[in-house]
Each structure stands twice: as C-alpha cells, then as structure tokens.
C-alpha atoms as a PDB file:
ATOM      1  CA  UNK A   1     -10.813  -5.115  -9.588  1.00  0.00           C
ATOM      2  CA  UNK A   2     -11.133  -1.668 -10.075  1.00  0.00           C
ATOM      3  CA  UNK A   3      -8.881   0.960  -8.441  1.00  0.00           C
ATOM      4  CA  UNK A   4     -10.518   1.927  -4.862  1.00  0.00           C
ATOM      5  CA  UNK A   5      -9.236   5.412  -2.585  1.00  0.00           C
ATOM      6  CA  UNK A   6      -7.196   3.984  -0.011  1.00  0.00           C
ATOM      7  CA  UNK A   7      -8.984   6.386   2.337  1.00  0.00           C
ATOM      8  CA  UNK A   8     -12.141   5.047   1.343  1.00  0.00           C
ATOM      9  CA  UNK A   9     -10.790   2.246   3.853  1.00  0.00           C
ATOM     10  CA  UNK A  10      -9.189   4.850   6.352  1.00  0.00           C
ATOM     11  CA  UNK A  11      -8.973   2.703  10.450  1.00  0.00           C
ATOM     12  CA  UNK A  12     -11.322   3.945  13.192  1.00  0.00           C
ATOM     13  CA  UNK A  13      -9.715   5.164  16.324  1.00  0.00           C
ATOM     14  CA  UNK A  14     -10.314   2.047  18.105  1.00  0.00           C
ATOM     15  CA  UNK A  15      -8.144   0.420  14.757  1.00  0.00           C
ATOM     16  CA  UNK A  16      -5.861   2.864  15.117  1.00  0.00           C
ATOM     17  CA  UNK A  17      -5.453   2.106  18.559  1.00  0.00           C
ATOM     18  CA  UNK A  18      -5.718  -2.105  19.029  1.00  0.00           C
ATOM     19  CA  UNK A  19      -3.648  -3.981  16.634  1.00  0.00           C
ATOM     20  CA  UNK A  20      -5.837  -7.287  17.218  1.00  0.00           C
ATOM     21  CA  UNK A  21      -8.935  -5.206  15.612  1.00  0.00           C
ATOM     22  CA  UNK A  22      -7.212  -4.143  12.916  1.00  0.00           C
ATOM     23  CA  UNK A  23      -5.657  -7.263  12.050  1.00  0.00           C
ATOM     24  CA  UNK A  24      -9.421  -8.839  11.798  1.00  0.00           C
ATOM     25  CA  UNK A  25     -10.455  -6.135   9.426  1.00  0.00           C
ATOM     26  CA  UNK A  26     -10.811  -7.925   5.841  1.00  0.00           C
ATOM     27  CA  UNK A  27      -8.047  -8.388   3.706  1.00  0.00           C
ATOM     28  CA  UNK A  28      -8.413  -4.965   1.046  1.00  0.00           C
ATOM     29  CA  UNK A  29      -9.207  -2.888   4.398  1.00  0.00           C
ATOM     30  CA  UNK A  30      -6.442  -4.103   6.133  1.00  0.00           C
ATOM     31  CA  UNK A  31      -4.086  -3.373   3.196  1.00  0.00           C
ATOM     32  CA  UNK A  32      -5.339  -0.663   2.200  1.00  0.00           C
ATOM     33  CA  UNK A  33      -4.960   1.176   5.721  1.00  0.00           C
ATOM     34  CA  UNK A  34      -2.618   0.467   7.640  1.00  0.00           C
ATOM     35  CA  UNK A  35      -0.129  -2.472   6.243  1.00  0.00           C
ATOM     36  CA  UNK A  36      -0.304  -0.644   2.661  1.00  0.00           C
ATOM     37  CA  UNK A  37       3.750  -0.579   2.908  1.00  0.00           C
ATOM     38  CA  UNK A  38       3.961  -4.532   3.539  1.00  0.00           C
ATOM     39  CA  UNK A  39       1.594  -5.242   0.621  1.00  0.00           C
ATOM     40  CA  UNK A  40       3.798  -3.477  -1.521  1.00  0.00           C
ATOM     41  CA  UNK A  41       7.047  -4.848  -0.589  1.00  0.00           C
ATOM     42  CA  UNK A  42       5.555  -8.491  -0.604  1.00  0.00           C
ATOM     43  CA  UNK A  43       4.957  -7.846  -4.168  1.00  0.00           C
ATOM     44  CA  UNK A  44       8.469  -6.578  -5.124  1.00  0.00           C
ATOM     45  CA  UNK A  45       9.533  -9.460  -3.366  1.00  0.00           C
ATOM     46  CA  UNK A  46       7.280 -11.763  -5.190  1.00  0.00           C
ATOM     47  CA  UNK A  47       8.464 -10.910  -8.532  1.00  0.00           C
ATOM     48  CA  UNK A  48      12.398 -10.471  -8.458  1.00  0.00           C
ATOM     49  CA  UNK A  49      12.921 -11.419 -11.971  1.00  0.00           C
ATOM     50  CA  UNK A  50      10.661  -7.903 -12.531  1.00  0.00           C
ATOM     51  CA  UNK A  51      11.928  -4.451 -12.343  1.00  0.00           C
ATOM     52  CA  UNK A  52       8.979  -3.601  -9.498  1.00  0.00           C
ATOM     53  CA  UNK A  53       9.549  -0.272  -7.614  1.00  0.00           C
ATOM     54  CA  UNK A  54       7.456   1.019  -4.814  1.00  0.00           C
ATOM     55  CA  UNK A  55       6.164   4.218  -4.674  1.00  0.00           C
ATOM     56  CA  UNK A  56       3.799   6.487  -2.543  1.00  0.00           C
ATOM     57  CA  UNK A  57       1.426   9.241  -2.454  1.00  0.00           C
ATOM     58  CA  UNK A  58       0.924  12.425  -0.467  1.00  0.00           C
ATOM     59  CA  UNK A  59      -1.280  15.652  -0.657  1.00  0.00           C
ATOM     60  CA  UNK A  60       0.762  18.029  -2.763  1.00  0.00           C
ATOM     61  CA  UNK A  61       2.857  19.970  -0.420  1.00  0.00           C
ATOM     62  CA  UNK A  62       2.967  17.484   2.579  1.00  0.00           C
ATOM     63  CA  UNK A  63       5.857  15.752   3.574  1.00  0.00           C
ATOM     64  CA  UNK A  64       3.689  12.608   5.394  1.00  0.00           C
ATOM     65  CA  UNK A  65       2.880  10.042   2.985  1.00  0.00           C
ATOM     66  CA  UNK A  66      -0.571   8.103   3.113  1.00  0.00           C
ATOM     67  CA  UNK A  67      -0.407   5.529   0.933  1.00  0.00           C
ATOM     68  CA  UNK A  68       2.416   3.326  -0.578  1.00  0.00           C
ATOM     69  CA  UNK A  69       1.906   0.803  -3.361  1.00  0.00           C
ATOM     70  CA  UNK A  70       3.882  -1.283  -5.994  1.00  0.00           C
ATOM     71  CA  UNK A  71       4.925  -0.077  -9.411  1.00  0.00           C
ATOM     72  CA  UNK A  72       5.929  -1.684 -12.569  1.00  0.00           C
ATOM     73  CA  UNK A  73       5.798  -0.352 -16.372  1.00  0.00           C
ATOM     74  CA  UNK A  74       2.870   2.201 -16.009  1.00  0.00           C
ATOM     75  CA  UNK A  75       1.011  -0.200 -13.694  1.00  0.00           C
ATOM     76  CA  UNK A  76       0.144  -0.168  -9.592  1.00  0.00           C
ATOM     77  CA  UNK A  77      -0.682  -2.454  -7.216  1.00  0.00           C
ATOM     78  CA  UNK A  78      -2.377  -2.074  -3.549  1.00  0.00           C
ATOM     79  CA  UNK A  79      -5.368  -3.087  -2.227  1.00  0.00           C
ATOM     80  CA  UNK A  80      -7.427  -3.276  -5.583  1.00  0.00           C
ATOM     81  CA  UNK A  81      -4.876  -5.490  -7.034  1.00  0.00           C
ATOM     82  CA  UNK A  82      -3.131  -4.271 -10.425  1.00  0.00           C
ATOM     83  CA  UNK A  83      -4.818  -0.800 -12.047  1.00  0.00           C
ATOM     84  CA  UNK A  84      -2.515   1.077 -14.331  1.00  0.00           C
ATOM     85  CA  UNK A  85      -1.090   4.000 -11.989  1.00  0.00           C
ATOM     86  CA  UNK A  86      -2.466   7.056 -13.451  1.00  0.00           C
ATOM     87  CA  UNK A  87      -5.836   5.447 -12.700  1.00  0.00           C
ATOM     88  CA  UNK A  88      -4.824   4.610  -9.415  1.00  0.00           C
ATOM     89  CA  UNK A  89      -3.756   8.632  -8.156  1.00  0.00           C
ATOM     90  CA  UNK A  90      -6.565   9.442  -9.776  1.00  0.00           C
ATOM     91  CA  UNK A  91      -8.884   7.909  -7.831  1.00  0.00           C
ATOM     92  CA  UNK A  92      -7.148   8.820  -4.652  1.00  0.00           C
ATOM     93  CA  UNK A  93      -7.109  12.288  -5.332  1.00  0.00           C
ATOM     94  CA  UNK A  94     -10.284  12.294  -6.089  1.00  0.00           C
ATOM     95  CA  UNK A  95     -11.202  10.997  -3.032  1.00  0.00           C
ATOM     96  CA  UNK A  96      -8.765  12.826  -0.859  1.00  0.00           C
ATOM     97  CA  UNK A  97     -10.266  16.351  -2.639  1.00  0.00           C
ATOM     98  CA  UNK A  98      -6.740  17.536  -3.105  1.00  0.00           C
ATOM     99  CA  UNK A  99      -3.492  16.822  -5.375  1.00  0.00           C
ATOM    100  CA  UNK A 100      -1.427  14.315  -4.781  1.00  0.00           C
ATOM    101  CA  UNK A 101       2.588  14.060  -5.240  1.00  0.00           C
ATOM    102  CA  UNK A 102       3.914  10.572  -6.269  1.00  0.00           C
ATOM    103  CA  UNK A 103       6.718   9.605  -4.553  1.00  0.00           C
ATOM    104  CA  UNK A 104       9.651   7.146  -5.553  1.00  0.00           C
ATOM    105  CA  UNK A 105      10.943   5.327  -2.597  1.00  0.00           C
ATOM    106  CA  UNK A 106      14.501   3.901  -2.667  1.00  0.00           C
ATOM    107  CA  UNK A 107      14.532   3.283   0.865  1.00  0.00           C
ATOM    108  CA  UNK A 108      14.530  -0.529   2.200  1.00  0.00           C
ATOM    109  CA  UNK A 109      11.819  -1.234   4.525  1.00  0.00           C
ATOM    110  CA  UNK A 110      13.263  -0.349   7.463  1.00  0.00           C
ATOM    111  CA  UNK A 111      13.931   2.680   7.013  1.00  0.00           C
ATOM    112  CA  UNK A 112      11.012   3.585   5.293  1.00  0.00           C
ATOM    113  CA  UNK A 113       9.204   2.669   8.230  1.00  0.00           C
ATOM    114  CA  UNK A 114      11.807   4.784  10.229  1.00  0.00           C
ATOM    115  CA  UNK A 115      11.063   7.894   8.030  1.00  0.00           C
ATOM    116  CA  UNK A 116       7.276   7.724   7.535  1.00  0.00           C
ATOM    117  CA  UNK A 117       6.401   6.448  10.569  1.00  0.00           C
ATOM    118  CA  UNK A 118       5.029   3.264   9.724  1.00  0.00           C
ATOM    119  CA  UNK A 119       4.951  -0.330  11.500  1.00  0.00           C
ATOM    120  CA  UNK A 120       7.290  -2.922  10.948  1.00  0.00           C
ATOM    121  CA  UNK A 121       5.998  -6.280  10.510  1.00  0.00           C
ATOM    122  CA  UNK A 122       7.302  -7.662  14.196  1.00  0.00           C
ATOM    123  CA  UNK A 123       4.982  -3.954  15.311  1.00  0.00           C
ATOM    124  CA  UNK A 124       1.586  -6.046  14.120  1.00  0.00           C
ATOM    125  CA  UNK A 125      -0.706  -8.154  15.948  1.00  0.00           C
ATOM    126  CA  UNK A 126       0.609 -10.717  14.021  1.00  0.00           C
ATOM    127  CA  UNK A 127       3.114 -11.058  10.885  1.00  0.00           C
ATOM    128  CA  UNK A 128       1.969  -9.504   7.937  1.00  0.00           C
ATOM    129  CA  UNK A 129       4.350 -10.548   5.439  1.00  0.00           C
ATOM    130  CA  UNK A 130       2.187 -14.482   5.097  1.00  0.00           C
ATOM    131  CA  UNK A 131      -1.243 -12.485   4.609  1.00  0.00           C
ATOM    132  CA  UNK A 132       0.899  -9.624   2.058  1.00  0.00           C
ATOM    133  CA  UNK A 133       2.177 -12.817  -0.213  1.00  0.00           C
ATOM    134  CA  UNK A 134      -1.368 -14.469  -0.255  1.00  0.00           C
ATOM    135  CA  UNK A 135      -2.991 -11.572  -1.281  1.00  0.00           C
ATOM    136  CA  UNK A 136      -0.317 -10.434  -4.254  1.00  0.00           C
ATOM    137  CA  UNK A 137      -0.618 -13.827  -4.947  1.00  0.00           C
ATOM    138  CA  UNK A 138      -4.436 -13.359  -5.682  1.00  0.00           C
ATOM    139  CA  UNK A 139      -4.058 -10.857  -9.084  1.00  0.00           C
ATOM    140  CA  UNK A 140      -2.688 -11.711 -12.064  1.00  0.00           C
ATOM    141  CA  UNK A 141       0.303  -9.549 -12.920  1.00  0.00           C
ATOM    142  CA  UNK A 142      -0.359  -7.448 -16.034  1.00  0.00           C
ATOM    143  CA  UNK A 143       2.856  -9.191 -17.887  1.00  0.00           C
ATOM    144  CA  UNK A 144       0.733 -12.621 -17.219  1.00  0.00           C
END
C-alpha cells in the first residue's frame, strides 16, 4: 500500500465527539485519525526481537503533534502499512501544505498520551490494542 496523508482521513466533529462512531469508521480511517498512537505501539510490541522506535510528526514550529507512527531502519508504519519514512513525511506534508518536524518519542504510552493529549486505550469505545495487533499483523515487515 502506498503511503496515504493521515489528514486525508482527519474525524468529523460528530467523530470527534462519539467514540462509538469513530470506532465503526474502517480500519485505515480509524488508525489513521484518531488511534494513530495505538497502531504504532502495537507494532513495537509486535516485533520485540526488532529495534522499532515510534516517532511523530508536527507542522514545523508547533509543539502539538498530529500523527505518530512506527519506525525501523529507514522504514514507517501507520495506516498504509510499511512505506520507507521519507516517503511517508512526504506525503503528509504535502498534504498538510506546510513542513513537518519528525519527532522521536521516548516516552511510554502513558505518558505520551499525558503530554500530547491523546486517548488511552481504556478512553475508547472499545479496546484498541486487539484491532492495532490485527491490523500490524496485516503487512509484511520490510525485513520479511
């Protein structure tokens, strides 16, 4: 799958605002807005034996992030599964009309969440984490 802007999947008010209608949003849209962080951290998690970091992206200048993903040995993976990373800010910046910052994050999830202002799992409809492992589980890893 080709890399995809994360805010070409941005949530509607109403998804913003009723966890139950974003959870039924497909599987890319959901991960792609909204649950972004749990995707990423599902695929650390699924690969322990691999040095995977996660990392995020903001406009240049901004302290919020918008998007987090998973990194490992020039590649990404979010939404659109496993694109090497250059490719992958590209496209978002693109989109997004501005320059974007990567950002390493060191944090655990927790306090990620904390900092940036994003949901915890238990803060879903329902518990992400199942749906994040399925869907890693769908892309071949570039070291496959």
């Amino acid at each position: 799958m080709t890399a995809e802007a994360a805010g070409a999947f941005r949530r509607t008010a109403l998804e913003r605002a009723d966890q139950q209608v974003a959870w039924a949003r497909a599987d890319q849209a959901f991960f792609a807005a909204g649950a972004c962080h749990i995707l990423a951290w599902a695929c650390r998690d699924a690969y322990l034996a691999r040095s995977i970091d996660v990392a995020a992206v903001r406009l240049a200048g901004d302290t919020q992030i918008f998007h987090a993903y998973a990194s490992w040995n020039g590649w990404a993976f979010d939404h659109s599964g496993w694109n090497p990373e250059p490719q992958l800010l590209a496209v978002n910046a693109d989109f997004e009309g501005h320059p974007l910052e990567r950002v390493g994050i060191t944090d655990d999830l927790a306090e990620f969440c904390a900092e940036h202002h994003h949901r915890m799992p238990d803060q879903f409809w329902r518990d992400p984490v199942p749906r994040a492992r399925r869907y890693v589980g769908l892309f071949t890893p570039p070291w496959a």
